[in-house]
N, C-alpha and C. Protein backbone atom coordinates (compact mmCIF):
# COMPACT_ATOMS: atom_id res chain seq x y z
N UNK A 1 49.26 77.53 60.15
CA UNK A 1 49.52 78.76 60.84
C UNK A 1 50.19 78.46 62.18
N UNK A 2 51.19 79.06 62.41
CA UNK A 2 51.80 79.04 63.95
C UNK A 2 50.97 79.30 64.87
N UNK A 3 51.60 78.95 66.27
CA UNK A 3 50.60 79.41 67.17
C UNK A 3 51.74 80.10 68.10
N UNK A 4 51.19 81.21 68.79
CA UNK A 4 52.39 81.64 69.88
C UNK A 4 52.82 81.24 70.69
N UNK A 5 52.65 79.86 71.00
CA UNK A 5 53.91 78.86 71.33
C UNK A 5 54.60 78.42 70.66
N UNK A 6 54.02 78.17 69.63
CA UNK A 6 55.66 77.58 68.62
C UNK A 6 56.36 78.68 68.25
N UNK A 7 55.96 79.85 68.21
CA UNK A 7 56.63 80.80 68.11
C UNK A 7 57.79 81.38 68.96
N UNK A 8 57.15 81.54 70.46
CA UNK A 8 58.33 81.34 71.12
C UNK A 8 59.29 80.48 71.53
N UNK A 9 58.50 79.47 71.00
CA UNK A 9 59.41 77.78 71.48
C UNK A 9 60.77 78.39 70.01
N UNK A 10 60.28 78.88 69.33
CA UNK A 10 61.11 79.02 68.26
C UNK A 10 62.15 80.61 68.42
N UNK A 11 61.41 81.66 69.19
CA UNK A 11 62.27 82.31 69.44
C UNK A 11 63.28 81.68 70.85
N UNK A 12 62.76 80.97 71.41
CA UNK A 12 63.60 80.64 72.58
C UNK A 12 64.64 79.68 72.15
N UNK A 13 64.58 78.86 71.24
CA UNK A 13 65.48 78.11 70.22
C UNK A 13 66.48 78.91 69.79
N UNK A 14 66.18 79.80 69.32
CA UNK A 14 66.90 80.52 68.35
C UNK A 14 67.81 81.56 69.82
N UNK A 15 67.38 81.88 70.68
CA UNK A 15 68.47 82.72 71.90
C UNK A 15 69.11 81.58 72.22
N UNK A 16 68.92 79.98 72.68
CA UNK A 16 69.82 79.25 73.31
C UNK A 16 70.80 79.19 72.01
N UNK A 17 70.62 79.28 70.67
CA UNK A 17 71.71 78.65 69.70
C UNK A 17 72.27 80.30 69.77
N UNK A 18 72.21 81.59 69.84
CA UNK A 18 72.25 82.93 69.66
C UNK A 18 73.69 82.63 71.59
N UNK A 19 73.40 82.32 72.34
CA UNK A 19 73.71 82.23 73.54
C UNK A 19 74.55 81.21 73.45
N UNK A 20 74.62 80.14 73.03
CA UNK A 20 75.32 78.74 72.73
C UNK A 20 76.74 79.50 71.96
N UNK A 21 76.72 80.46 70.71
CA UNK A 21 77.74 81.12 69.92
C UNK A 21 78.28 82.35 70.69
N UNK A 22 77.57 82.21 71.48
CA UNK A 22 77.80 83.67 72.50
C UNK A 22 79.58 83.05 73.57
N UNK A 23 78.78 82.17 73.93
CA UNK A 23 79.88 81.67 74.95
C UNK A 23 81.17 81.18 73.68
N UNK A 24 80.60 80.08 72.63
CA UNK A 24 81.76 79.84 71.74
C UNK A 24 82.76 81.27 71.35
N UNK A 25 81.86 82.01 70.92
CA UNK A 25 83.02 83.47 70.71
C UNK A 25 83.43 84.04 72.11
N UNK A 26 82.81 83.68 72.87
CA UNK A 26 84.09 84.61 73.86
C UNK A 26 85.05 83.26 74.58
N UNK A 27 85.05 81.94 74.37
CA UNK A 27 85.75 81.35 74.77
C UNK A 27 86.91 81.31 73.87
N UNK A 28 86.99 81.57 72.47
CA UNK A 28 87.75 81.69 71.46
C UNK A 28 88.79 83.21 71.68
N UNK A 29 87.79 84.27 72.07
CA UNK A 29 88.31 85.49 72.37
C UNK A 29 89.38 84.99 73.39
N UNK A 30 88.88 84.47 74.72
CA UNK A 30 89.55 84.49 75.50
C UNK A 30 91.09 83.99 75.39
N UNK A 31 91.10 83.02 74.70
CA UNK A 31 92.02 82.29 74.12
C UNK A 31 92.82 82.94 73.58
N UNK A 32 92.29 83.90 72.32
CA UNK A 32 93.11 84.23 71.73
C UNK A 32 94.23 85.66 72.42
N UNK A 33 93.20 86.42 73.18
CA UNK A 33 93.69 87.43 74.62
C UNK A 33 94.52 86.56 75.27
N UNK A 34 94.49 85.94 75.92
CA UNK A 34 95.36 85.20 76.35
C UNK A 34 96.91 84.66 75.91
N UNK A 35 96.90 84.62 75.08
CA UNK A 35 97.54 83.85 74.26
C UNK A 35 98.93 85.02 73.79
N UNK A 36 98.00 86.20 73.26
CA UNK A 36 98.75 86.93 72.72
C UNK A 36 99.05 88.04 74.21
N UNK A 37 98.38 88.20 74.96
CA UNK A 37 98.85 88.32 76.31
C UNK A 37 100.44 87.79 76.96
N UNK A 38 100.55 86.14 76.39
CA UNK A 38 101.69 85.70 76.70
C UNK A 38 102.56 85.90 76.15
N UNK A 39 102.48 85.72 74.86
CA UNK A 39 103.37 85.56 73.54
C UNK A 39 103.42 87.00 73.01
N UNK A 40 102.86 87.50 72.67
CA UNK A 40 102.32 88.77 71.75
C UNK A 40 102.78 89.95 72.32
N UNK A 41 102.29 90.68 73.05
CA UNK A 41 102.76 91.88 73.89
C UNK A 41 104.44 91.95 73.95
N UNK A 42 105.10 90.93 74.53
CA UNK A 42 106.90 90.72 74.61
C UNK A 42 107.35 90.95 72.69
N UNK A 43 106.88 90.30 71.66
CA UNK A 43 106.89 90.33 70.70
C UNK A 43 106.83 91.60 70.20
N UNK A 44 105.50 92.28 69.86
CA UNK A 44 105.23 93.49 69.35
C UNK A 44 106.37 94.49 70.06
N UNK A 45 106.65 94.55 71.59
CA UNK A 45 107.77 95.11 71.63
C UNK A 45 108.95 95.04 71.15
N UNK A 46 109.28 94.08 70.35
CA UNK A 46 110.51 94.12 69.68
C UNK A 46 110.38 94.65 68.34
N UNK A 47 109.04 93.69 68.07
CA UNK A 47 109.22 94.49 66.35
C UNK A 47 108.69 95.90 66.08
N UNK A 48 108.17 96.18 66.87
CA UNK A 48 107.48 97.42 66.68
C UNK A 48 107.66 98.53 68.41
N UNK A 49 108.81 98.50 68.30
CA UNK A 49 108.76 99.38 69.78
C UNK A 49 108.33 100.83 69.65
N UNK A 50 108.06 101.66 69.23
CA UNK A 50 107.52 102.70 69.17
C UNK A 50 106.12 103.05 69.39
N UNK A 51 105.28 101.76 69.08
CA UNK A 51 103.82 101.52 69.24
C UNK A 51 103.54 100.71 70.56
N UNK A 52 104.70 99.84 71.30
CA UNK A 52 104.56 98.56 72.56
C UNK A 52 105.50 99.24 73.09
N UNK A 53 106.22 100.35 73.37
CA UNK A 53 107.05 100.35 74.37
C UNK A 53 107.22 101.73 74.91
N UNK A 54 107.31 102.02 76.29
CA UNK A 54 107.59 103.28 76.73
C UNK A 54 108.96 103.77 76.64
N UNK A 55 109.16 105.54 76.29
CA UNK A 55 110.96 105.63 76.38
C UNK A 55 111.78 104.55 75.40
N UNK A 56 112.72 104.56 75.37
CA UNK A 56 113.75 103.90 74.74
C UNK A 56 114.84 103.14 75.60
N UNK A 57 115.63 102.05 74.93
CA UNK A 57 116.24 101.20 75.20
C UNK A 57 115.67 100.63 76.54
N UNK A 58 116.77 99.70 77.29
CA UNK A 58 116.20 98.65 78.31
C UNK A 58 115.02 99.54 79.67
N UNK A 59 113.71 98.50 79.61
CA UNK A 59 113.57 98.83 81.00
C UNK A 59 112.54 98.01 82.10
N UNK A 60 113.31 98.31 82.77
CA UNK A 60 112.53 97.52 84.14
C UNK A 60 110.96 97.18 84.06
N UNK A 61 110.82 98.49 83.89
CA UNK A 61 109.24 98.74 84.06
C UNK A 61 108.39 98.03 83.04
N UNK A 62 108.91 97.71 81.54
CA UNK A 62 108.80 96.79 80.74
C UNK A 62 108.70 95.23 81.00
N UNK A 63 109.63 95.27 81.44
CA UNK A 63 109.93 93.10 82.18
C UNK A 63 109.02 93.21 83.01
N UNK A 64 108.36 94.18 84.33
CA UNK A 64 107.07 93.96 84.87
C UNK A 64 106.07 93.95 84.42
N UNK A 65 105.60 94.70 83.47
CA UNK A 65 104.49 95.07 82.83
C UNK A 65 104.06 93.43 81.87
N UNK A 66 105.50 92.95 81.21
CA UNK A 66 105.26 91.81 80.41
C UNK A 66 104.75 90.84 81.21
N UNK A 67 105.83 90.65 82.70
CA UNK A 67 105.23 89.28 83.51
C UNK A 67 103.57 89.71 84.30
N UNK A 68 103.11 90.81 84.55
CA UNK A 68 101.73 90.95 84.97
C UNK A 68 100.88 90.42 83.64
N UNK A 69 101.18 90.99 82.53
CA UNK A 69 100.41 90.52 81.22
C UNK A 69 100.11 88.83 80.63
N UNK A 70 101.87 88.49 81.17
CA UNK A 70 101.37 86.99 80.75
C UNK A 70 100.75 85.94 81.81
N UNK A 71 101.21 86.37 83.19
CA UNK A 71 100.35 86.06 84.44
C UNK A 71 98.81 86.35 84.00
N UNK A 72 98.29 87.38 83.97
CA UNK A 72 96.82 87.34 83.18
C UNK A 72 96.64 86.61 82.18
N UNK A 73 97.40 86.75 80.97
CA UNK A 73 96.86 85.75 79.57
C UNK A 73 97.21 84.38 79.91
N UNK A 74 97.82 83.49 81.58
CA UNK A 74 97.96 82.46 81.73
C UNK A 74 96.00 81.97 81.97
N UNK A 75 95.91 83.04 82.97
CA UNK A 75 94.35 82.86 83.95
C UNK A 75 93.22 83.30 82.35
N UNK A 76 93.42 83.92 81.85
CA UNK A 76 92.25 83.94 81.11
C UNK A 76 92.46 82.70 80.14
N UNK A 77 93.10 81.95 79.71
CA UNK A 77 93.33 80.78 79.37
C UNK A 77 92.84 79.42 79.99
N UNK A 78 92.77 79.97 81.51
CA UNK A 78 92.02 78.98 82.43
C UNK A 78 90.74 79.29 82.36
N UNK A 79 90.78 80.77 82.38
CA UNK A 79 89.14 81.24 82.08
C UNK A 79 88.24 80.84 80.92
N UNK A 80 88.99 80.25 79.95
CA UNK A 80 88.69 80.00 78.65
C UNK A 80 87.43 78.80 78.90
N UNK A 81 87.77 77.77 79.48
CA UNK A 81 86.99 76.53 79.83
C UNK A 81 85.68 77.08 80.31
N UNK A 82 85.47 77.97 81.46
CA UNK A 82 83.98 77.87 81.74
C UNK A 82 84.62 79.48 82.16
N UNK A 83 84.12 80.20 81.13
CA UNK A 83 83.86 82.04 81.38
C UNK A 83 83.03 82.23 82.12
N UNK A 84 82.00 81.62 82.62
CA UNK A 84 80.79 82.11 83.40
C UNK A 84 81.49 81.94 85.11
N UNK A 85 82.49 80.84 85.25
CA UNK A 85 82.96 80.98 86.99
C UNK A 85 83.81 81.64 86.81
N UNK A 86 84.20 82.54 85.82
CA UNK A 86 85.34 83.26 86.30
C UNK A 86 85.34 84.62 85.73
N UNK A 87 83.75 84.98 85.67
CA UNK A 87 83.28 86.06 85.32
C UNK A 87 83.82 87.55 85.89
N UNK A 88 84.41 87.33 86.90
CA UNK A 88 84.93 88.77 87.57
C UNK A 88 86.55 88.97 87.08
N UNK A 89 87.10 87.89 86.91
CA UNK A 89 88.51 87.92 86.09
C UNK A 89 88.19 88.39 85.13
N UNK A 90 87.31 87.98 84.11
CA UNK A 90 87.20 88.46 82.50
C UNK A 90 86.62 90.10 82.82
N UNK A 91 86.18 90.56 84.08
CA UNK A 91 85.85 92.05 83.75
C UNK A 91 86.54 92.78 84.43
N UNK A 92 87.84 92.19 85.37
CA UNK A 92 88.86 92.49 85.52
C UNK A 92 89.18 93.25 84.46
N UNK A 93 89.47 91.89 83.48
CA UNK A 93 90.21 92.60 82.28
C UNK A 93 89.67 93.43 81.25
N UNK A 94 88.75 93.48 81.36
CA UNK A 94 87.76 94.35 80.71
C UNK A 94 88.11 95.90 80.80
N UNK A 95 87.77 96.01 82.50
CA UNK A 95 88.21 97.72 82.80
C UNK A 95 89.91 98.09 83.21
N UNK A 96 90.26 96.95 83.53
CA UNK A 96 91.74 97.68 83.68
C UNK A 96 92.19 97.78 81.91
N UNK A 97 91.52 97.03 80.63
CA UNK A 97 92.15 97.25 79.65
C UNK A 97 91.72 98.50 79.25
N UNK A 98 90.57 98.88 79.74
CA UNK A 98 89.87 100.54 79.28
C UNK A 98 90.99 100.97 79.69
N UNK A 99 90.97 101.08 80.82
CA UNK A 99 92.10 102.32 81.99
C UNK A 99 92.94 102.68 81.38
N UNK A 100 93.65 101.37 80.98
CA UNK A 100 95.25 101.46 80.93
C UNK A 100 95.45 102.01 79.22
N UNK A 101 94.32 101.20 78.21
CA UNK A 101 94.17 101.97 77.03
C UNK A 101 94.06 103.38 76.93
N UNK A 102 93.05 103.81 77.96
CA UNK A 102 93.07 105.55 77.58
C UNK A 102 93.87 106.12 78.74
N UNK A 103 94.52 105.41 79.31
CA UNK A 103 95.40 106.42 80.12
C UNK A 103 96.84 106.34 79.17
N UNK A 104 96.63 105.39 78.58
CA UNK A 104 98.03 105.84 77.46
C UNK A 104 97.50 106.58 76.41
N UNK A 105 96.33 106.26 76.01
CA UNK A 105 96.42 107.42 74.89
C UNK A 105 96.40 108.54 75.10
N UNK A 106 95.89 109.07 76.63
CA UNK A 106 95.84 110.25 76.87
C UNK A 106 97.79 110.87 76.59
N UNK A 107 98.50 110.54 77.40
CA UNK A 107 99.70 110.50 77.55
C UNK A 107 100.47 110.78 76.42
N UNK A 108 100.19 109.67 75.41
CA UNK A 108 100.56 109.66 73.98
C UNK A 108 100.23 110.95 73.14
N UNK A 109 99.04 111.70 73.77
CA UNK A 109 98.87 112.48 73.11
C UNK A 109 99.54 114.20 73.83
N UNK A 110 99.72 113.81 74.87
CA UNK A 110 100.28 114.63 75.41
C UNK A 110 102.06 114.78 75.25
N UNK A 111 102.35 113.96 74.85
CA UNK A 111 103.79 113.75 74.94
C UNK A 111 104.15 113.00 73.36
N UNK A 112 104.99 113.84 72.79
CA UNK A 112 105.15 114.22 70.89
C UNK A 112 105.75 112.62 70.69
N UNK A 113 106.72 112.14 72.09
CA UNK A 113 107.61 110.88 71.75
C UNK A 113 107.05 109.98 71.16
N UNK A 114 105.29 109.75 72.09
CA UNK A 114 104.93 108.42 72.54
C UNK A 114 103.95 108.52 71.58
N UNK A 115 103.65 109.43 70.52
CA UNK A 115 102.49 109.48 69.69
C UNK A 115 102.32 107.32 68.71
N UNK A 116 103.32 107.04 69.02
CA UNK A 116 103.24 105.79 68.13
C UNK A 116 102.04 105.04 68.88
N UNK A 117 101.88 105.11 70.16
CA UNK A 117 101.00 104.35 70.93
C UNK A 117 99.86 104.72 70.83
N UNK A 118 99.41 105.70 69.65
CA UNK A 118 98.21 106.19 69.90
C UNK A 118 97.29 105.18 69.07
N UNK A 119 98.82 104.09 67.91
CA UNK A 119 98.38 102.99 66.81
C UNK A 119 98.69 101.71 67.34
N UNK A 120 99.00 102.18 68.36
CA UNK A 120 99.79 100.41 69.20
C UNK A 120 98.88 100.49 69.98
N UNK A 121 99.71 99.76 71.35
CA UNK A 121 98.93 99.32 72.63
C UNK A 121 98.21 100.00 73.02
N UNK A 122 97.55 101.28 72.74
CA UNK A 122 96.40 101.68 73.42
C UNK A 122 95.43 101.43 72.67
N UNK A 123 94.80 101.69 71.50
CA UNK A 123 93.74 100.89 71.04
C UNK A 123 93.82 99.72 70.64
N UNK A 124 94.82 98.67 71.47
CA UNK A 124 94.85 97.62 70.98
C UNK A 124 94.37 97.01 72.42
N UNK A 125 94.29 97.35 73.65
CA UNK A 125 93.65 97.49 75.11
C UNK A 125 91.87 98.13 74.69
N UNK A 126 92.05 98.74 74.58
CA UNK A 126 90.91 99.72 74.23
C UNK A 126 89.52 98.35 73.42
N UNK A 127 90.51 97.72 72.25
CA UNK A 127 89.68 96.66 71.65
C UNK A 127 89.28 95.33 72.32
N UNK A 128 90.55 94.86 73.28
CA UNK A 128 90.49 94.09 73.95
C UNK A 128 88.92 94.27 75.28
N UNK A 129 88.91 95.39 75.54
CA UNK A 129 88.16 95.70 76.46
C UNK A 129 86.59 95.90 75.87
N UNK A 130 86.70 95.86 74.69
CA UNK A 130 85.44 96.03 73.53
C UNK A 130 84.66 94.65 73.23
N UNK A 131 85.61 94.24 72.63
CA UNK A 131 85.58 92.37 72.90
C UNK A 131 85.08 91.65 73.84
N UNK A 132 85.77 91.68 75.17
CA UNK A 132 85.66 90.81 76.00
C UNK A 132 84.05 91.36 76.37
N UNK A 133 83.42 92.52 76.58
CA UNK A 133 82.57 93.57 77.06
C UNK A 133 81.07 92.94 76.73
N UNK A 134 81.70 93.14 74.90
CA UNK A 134 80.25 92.28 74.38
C UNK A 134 79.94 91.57 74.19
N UNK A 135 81.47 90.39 74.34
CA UNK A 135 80.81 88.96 74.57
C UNK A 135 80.19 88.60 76.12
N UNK A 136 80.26 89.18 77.00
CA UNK A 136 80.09 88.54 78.42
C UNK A 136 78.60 88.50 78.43
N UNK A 137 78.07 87.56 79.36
CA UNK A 137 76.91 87.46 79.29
C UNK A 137 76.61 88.25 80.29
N UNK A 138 75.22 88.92 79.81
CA UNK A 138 74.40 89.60 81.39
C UNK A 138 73.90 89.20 81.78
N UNK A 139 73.27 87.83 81.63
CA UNK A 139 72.04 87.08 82.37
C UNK A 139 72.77 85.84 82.72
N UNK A 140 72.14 84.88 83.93
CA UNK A 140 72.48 83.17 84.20
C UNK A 140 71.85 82.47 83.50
N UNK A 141 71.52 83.25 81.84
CA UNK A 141 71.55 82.11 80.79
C UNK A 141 72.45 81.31 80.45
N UNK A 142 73.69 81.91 80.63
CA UNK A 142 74.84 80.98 79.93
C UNK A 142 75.33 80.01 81.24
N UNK A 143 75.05 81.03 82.15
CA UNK A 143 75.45 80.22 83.18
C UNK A 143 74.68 78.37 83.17
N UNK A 144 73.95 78.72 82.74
CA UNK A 144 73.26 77.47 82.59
C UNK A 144 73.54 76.73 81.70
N UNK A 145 73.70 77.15 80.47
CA UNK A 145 74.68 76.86 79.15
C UNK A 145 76.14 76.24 79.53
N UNK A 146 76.86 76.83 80.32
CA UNK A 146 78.07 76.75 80.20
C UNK A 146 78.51 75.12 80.83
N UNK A 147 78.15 74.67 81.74
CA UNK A 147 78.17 73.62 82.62
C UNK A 147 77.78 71.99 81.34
N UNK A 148 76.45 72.97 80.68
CA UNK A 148 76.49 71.64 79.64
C UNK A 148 77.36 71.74 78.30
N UNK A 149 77.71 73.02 77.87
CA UNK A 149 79.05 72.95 77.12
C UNK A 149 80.46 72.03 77.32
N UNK A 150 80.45 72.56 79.25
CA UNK A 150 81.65 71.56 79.02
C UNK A 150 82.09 70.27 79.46
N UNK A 151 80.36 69.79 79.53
CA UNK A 151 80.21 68.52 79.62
C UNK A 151 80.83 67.59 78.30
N UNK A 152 79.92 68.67 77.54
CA UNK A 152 79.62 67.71 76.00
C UNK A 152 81.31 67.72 75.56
């Protein structure tokens, strides 16, 4: 028969390996946000501009929007290594991806042009901000975790 120490020795086992996959999936997330942050966003605007792009043909406001995006998916890439010191960047991106997700969908829905974005970049922000949200840790469990992660 167990005793309620091995029990919690066994639930507390089971949160560090629960917490251990915690940080692995959002260091993978981050990566992959990142990534497609750099690469991805400039892309989807070409192949799919109706869903990644405001208005039609060339624009300014586009080439800014891309270099703020891949400037971020450079840093969350750095963030990737230890998410726990750079916890206010990752919720950076967290709420400006809400914002900027439902302030386009609002828009999109207001305006007949831009309805493509209601399947593009805004719930594709919207997810991003979903993601990053529930992987972050709330406690200085991982924080404690994280240091021997990236030892090993």
């Amino acid at each position: 028969m167990r005793t309620l120490t091995e029990t919690s020795e066994s639930w507390a086992g089971e949160t560090k390996t629960s917490d251990a996959n915690r940080l692995l999936f959002l260091r993978i997330a981050l990566v992959v946000i990142g990534l497609t942050f750099i690469f991805g966003v400039y892309t989807l605007s070409i192949l799919w501009p109706s869903g990644w792009v405001r208005g039609e043909g060339y624009s300014h406001y586009l080439m800014m929007l891309m270099g703020v995006y891949a400037t971020l998916g450079v840093f969350l890439l750095i963030a990737s290594r230890n998410p726990y010191a750079h916890k206010s960047l990752i919720w950076f991106t967290v709420w400006s991806s809400a914002v900027h997700g439902a302030l386009m969908g609002v828009q999109a829905l207001s305006d007949t042009a831009e309805r493509g974005h209601l399947v593009g970049d805004a719930p594709a922000l919207i997810l991003v901000a979903i993601i990053l949200a529930v992987l972050m840790p709330r406690t200085a469990t991982l924080a404690v975790l994280a240091p021997r992660t990236a030892q090993a």
